[in-house]
C-alpha atoms as a PDB file:
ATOM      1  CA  UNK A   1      24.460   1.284  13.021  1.00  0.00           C
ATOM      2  CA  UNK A   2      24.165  -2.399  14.214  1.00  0.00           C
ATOM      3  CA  UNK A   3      22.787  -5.107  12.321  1.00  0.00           C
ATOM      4  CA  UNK A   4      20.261  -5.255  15.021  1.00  0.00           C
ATOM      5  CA  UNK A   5      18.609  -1.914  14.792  1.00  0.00           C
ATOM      6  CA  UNK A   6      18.586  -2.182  10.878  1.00  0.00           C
ATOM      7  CA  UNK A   7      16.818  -5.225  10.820  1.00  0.00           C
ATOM      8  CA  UNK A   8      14.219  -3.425  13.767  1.00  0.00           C
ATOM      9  CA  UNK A   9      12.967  -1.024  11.264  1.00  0.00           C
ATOM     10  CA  UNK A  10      12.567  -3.910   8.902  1.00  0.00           C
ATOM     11  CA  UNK A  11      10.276  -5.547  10.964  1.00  0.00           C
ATOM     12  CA  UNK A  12       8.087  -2.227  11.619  1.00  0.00           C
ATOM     13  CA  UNK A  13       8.119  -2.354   7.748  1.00  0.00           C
ATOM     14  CA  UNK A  14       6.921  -5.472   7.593  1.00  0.00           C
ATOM     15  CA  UNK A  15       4.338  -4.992  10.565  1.00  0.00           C
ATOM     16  CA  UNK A  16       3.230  -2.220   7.717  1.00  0.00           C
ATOM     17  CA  UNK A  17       2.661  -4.348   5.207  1.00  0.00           C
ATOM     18  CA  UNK A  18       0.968  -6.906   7.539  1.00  0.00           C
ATOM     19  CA  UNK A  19      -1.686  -4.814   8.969  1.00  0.00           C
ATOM     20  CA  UNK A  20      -2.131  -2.411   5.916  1.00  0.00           C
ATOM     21  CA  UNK A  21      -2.545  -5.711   3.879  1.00  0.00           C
ATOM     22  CA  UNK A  22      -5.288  -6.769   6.108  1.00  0.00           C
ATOM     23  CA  UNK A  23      -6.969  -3.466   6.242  1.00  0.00           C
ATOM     24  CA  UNK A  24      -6.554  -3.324   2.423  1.00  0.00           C
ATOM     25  CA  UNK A  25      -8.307  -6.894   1.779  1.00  0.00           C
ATOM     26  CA  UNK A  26     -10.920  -6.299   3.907  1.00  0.00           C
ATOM     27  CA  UNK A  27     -11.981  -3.030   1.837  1.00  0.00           C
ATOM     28  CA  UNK A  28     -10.716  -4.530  -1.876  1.00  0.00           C
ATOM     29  CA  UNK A  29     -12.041  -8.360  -1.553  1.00  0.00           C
ATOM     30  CA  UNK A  30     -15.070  -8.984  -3.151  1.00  0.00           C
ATOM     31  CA  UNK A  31     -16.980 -12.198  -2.565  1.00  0.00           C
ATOM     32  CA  UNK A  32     -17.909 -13.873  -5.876  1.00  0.00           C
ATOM     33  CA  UNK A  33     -14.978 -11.850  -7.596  1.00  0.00           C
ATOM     34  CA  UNK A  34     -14.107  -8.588  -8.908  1.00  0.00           C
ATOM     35  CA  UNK A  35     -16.435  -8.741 -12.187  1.00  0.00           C
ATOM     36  CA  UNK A  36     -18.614  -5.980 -12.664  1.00  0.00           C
ATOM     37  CA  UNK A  37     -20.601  -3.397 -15.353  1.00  0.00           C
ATOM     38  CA  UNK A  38     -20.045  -0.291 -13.500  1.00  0.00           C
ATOM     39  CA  UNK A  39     -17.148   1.437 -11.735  1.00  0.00           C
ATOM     40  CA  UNK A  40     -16.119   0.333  -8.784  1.00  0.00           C
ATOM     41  CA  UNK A  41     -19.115  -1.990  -8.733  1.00  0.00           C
ATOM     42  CA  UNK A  42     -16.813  -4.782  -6.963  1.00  0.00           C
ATOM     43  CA  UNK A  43     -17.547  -2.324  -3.743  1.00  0.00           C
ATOM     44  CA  UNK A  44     -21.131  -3.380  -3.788  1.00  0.00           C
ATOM     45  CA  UNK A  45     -20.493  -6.957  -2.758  1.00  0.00           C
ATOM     46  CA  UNK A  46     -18.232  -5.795   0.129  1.00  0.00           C
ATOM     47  CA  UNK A  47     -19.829  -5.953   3.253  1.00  0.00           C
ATOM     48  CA  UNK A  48     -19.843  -2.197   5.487  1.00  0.00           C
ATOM     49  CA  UNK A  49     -18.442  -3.851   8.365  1.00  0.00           C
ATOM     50  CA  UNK A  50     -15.788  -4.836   6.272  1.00  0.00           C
ATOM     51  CA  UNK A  51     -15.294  -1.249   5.125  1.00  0.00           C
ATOM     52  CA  UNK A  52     -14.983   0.239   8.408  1.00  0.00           C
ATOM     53  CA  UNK A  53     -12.743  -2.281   9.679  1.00  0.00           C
ATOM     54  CA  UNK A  54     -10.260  -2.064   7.383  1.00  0.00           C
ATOM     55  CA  UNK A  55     -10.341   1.722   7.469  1.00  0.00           C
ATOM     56  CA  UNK A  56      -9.236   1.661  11.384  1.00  0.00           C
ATOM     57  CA  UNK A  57      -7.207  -1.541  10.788  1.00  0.00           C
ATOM     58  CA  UNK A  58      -4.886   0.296   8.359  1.00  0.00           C
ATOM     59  CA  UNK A  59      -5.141   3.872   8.801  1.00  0.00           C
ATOM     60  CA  UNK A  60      -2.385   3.702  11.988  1.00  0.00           C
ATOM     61  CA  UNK A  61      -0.406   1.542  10.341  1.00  0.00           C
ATOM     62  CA  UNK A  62       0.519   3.687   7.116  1.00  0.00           C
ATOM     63  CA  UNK A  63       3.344   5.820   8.774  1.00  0.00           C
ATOM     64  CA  UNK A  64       5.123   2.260  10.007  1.00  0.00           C
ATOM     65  CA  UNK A  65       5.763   2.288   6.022  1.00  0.00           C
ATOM     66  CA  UNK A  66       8.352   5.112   6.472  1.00  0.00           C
ATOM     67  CA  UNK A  67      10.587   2.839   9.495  1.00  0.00           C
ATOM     68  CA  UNK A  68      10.618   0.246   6.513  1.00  0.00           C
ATOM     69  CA  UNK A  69      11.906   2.454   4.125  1.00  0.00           C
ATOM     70  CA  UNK A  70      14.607   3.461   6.743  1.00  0.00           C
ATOM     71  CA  UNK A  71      15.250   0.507   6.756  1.00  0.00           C
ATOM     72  CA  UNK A  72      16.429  -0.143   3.212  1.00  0.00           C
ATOM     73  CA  UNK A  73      18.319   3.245   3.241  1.00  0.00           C
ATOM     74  CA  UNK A  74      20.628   1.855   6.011  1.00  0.00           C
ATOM     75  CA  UNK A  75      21.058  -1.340   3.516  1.00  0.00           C
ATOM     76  CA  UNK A  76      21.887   0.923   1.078  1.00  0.00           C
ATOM     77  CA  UNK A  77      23.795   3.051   2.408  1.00  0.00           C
ATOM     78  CA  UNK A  78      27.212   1.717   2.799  1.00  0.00           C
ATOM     79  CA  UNK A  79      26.949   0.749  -1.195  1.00  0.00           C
ATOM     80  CA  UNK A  80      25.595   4.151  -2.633  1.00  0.00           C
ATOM     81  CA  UNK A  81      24.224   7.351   0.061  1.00  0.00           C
ATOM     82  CA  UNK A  82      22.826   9.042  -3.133  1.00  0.00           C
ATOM     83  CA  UNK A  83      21.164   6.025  -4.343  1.00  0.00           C
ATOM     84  CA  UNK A  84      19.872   5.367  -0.776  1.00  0.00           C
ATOM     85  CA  UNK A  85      18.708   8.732  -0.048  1.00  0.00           C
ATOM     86  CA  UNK A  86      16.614   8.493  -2.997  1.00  0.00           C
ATOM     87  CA  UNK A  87      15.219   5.053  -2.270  1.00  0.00           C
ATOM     88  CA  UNK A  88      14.342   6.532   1.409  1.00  0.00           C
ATOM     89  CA  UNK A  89      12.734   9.832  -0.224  1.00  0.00           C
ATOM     90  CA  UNK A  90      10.847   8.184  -3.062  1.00  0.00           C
ATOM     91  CA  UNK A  91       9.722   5.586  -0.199  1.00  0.00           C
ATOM     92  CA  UNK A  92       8.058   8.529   1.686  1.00  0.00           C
ATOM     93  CA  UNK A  93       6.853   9.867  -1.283  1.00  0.00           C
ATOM     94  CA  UNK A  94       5.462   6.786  -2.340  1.00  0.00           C
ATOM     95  CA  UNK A  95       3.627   6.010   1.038  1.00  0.00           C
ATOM     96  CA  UNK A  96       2.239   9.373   1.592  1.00  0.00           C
ATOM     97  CA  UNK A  97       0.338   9.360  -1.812  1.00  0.00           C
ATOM     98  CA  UNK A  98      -0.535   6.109  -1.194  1.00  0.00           C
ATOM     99  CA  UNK A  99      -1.951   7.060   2.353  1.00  0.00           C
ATOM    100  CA  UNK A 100      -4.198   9.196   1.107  1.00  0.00           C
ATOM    101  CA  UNK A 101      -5.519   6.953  -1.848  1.00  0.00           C
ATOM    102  CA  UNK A 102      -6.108   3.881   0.617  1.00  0.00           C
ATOM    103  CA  UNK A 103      -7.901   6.282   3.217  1.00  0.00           C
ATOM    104  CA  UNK A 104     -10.247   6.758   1.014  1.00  0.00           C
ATOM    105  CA  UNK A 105     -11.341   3.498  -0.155  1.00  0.00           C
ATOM    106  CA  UNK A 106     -13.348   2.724   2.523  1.00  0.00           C
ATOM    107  CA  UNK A 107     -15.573   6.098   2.457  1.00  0.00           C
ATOM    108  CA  UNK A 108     -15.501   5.586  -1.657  1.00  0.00           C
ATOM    109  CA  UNK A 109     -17.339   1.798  -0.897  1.00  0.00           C
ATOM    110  CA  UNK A 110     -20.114   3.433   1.334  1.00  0.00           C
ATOM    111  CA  UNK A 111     -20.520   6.293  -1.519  1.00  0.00           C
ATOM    112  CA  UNK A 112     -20.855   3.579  -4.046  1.00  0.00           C
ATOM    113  CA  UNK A 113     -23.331   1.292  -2.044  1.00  0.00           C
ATOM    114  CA  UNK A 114     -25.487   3.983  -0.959  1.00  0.00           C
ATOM    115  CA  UNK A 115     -25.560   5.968  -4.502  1.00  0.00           C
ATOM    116  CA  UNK A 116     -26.584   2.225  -5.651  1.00  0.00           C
ATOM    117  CA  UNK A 117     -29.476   1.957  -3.188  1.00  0.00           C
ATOM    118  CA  UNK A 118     -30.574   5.563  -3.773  1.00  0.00           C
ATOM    119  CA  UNK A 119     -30.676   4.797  -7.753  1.00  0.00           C
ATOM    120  CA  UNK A 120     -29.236   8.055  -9.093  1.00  0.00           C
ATOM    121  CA  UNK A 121     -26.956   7.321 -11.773  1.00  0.00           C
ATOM    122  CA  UNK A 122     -26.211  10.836 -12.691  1.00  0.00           C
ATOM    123  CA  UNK A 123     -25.541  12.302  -9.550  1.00  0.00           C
ATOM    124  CA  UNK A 124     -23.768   8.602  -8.993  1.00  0.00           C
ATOM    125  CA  UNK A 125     -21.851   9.385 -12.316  1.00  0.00           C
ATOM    126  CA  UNK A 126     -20.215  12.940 -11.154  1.00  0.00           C
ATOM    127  CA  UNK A 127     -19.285  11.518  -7.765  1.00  0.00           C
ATOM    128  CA  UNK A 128     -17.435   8.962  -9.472  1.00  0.00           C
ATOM    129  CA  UNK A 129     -15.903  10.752 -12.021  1.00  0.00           C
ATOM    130  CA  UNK A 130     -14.739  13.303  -9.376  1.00  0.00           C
ATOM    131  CA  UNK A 131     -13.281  10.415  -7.302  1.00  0.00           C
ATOM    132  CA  UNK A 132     -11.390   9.180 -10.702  1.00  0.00           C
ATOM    133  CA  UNK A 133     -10.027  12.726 -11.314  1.00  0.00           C
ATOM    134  CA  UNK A 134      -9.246  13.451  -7.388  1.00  0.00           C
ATOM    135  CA  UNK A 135      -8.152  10.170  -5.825  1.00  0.00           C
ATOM    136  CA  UNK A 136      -7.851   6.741  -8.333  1.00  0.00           C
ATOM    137  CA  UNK A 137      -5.646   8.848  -9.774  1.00  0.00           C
ATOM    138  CA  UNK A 138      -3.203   8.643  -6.959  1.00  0.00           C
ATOM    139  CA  UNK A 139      -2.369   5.352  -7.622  1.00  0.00           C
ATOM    140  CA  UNK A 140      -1.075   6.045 -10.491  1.00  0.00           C
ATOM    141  CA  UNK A 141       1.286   7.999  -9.082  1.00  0.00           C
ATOM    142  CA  UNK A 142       2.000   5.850  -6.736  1.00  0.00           C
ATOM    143  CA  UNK A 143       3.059   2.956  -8.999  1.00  0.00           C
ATOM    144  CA  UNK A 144       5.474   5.085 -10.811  1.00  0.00           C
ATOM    145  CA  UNK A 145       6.804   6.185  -7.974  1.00  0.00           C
ATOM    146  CA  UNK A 146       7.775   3.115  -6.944  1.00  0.00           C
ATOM    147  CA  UNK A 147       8.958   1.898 -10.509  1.00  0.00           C
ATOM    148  CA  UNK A 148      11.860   4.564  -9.501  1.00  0.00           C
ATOM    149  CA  UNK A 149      12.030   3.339  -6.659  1.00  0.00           C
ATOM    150  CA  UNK A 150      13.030  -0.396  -7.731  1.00  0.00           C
ATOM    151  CA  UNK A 151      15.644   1.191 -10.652  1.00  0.00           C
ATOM    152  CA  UNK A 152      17.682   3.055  -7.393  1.00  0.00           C
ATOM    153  CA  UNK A 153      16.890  -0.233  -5.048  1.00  0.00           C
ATOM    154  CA  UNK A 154      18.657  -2.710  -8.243  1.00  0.00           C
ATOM    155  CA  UNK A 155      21.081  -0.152  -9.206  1.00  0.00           C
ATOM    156  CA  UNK A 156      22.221   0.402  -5.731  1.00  0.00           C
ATOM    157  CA  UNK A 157      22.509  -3.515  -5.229  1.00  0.00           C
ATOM    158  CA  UNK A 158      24.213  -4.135  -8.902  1.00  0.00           C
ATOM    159  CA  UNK A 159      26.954  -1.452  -8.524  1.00  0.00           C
ATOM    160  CA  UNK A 160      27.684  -3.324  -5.037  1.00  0.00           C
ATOM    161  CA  UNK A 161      29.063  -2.266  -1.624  1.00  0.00           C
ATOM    162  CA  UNK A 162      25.749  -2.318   0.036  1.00  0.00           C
ATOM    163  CA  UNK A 163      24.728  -4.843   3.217  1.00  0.00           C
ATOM    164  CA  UNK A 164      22.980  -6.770   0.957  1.00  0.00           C
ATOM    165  CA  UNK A 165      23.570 -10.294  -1.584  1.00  0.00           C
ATOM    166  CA  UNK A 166      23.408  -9.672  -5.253  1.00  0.00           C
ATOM    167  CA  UNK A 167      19.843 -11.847  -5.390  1.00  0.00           C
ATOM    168  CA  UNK A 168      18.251  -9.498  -3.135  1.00  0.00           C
ATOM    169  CA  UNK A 169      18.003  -7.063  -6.520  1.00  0.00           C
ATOM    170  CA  UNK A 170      15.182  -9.534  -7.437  1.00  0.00           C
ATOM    171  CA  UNK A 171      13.111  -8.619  -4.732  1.00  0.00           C
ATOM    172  CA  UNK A 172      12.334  -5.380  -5.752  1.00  0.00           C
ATOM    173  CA  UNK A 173       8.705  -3.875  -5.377  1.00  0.00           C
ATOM    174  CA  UNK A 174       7.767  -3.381  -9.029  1.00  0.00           C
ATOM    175  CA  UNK A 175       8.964  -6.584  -9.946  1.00  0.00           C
ATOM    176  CA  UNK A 176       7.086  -8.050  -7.174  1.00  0.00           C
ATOM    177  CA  UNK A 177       4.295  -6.004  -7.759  1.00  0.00           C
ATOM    178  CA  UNK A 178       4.080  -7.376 -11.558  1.00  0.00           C
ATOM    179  CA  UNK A 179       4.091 -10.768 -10.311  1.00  0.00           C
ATOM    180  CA  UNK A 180       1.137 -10.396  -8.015  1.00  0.00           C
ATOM    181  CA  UNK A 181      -0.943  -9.166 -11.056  1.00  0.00           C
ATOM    182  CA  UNK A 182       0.058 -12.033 -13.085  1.00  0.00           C
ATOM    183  CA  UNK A 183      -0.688 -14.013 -10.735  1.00  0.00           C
ATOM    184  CA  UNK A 184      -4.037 -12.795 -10.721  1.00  0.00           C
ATOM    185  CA  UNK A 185      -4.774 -12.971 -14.316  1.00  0.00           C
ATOM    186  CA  UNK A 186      -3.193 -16.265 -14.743  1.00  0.00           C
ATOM    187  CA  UNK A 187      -3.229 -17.972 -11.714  1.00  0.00           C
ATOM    188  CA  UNK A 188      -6.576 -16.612 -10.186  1.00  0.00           C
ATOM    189  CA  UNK A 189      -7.155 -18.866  -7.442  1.00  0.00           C
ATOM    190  CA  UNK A 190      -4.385 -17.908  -6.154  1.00  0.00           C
ATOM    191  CA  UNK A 191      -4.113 -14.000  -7.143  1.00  0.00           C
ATOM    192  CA  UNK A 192      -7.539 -13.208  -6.220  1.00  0.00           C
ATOM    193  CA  UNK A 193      -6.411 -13.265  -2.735  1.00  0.00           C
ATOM    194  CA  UNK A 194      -3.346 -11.114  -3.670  1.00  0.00           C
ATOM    195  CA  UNK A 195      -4.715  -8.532  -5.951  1.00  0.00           C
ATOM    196  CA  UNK A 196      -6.940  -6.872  -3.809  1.00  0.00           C
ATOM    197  CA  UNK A 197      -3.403  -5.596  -1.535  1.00  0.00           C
ATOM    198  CA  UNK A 198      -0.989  -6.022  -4.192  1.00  0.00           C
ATOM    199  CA  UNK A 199       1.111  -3.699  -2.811  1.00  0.00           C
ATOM    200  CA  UNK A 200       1.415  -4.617   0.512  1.00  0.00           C
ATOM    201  CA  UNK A 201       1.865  -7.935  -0.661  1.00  0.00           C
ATOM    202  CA  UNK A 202       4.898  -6.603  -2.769  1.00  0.00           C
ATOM    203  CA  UNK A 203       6.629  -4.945   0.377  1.00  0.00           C
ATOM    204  CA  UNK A 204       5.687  -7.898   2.345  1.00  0.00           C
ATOM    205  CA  UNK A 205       7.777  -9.583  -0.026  1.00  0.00           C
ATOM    206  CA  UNK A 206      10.467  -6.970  -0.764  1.00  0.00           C
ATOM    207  CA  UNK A 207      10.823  -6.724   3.601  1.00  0.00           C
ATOM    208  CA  UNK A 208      10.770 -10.674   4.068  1.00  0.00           C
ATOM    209  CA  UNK A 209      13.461 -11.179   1.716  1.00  0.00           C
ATOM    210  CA  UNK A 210      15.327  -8.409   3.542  1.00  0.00           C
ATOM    211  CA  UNK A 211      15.148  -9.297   6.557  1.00  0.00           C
ATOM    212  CA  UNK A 212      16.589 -12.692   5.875  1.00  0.00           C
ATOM    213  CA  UNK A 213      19.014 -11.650   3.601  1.00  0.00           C
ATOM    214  CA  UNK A 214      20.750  -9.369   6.444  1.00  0.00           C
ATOM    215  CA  UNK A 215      19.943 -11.871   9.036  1.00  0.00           C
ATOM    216  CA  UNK A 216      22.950 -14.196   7.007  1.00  0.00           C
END
């Protein structure tokens, strides 16, 4: 396949973690900062409008996730199919699961703003827990998922053969990933911005860097 057409699907990856991001941060960011006594209390300094924009900001642009991933399998490819195929399923995987946490987060802020107002912490209690068990746990999931993800993407790269430089193994999601939460812990006037789409800021990364590294 031309270099052309690879590097399309890169940039509907990226578009991904663009407009995901946004939707994300809208949803995640809490004015004042993320400090609070009960779960998900964060969610009570978001404002609704917020919550519903970033719903219908991101919601359309989850499947664009999957033309990214495409994207890295074509990379790939030439180096390692087996490694590439798995880095392409694990990306679907990954994005699916993390679809249907990330819907949610918008309907889980109105639950937790209105169960506030209403002041009834045991039937506010259950919902939660039930989100914990249902949903949070998702991501979870999710970041595992990708932590396989990243050993195929660096393995793949190491062994060599594949349309990519040997510093491109650096970009890797998890790695990424683990640098946007230090950043947030350590650096907070900086990661407070991050944190709240840490992993579309990963893939915005991970995409970025691949983009330009097939573009030379």
């Amino acid at each position: 396949m031309k270099n052309s057409n690879i590097q399309f699907f890169g940039y509907l990856g990226l578009l991904a973690s663009i407009m995901v991001g946004v939707g994300e941060f809208l949803i995640h960011f809490a004015p004042g900062g993320f400090d609070s006594g009960i779960a998900f209390g964060y969610l009570l300094k978001v404002p609704a409008d917020n919550l519903t924009i970033g719903h219908f900001l991101l919601v359309p642009f989850i499947p664009f996730y999957i033309f990214g991933y495409w994207h890295l399998y074509l990379a790939l490819k030439p180096g390692d199919k087996k490694l590439a195929a798995a880095v392409l399923t694990l990306g679907i995987f990954a994005f699916v699961i993390g679809g249907i946490w990330v819907g949610s987060r918008a309907h889980l802020g109105m639950t937790v703003q209105t169960l506030h107002e209403a002041d009834v912490p045991n039937i506010a209690d259950k919902l939660i827990a039930s989100y914990e068990v249902h949903l949070e746990n998702l991501v979870k999931i999710l970041r595992v998922i990708v932590l396989l993800i990243s050993g195929c993407f660096v393995w793949a790269i190491v062994k060599g053969g594949t349309l990519y430089p040997k510093w491109m193994a650096f970009f890797n999601p998890i790695l990424l990933l683990l640098i946007v939460f230090a950043l947030f812990f350590f650096v907070r006037p900086i990661g407070q911005y991050l944190a709240p789409t840490a992993m579309n800021v990963a893939h915005f990364g991970l995409f970025t860097a691949s983009l330009i590294a097939l573009k030379k």
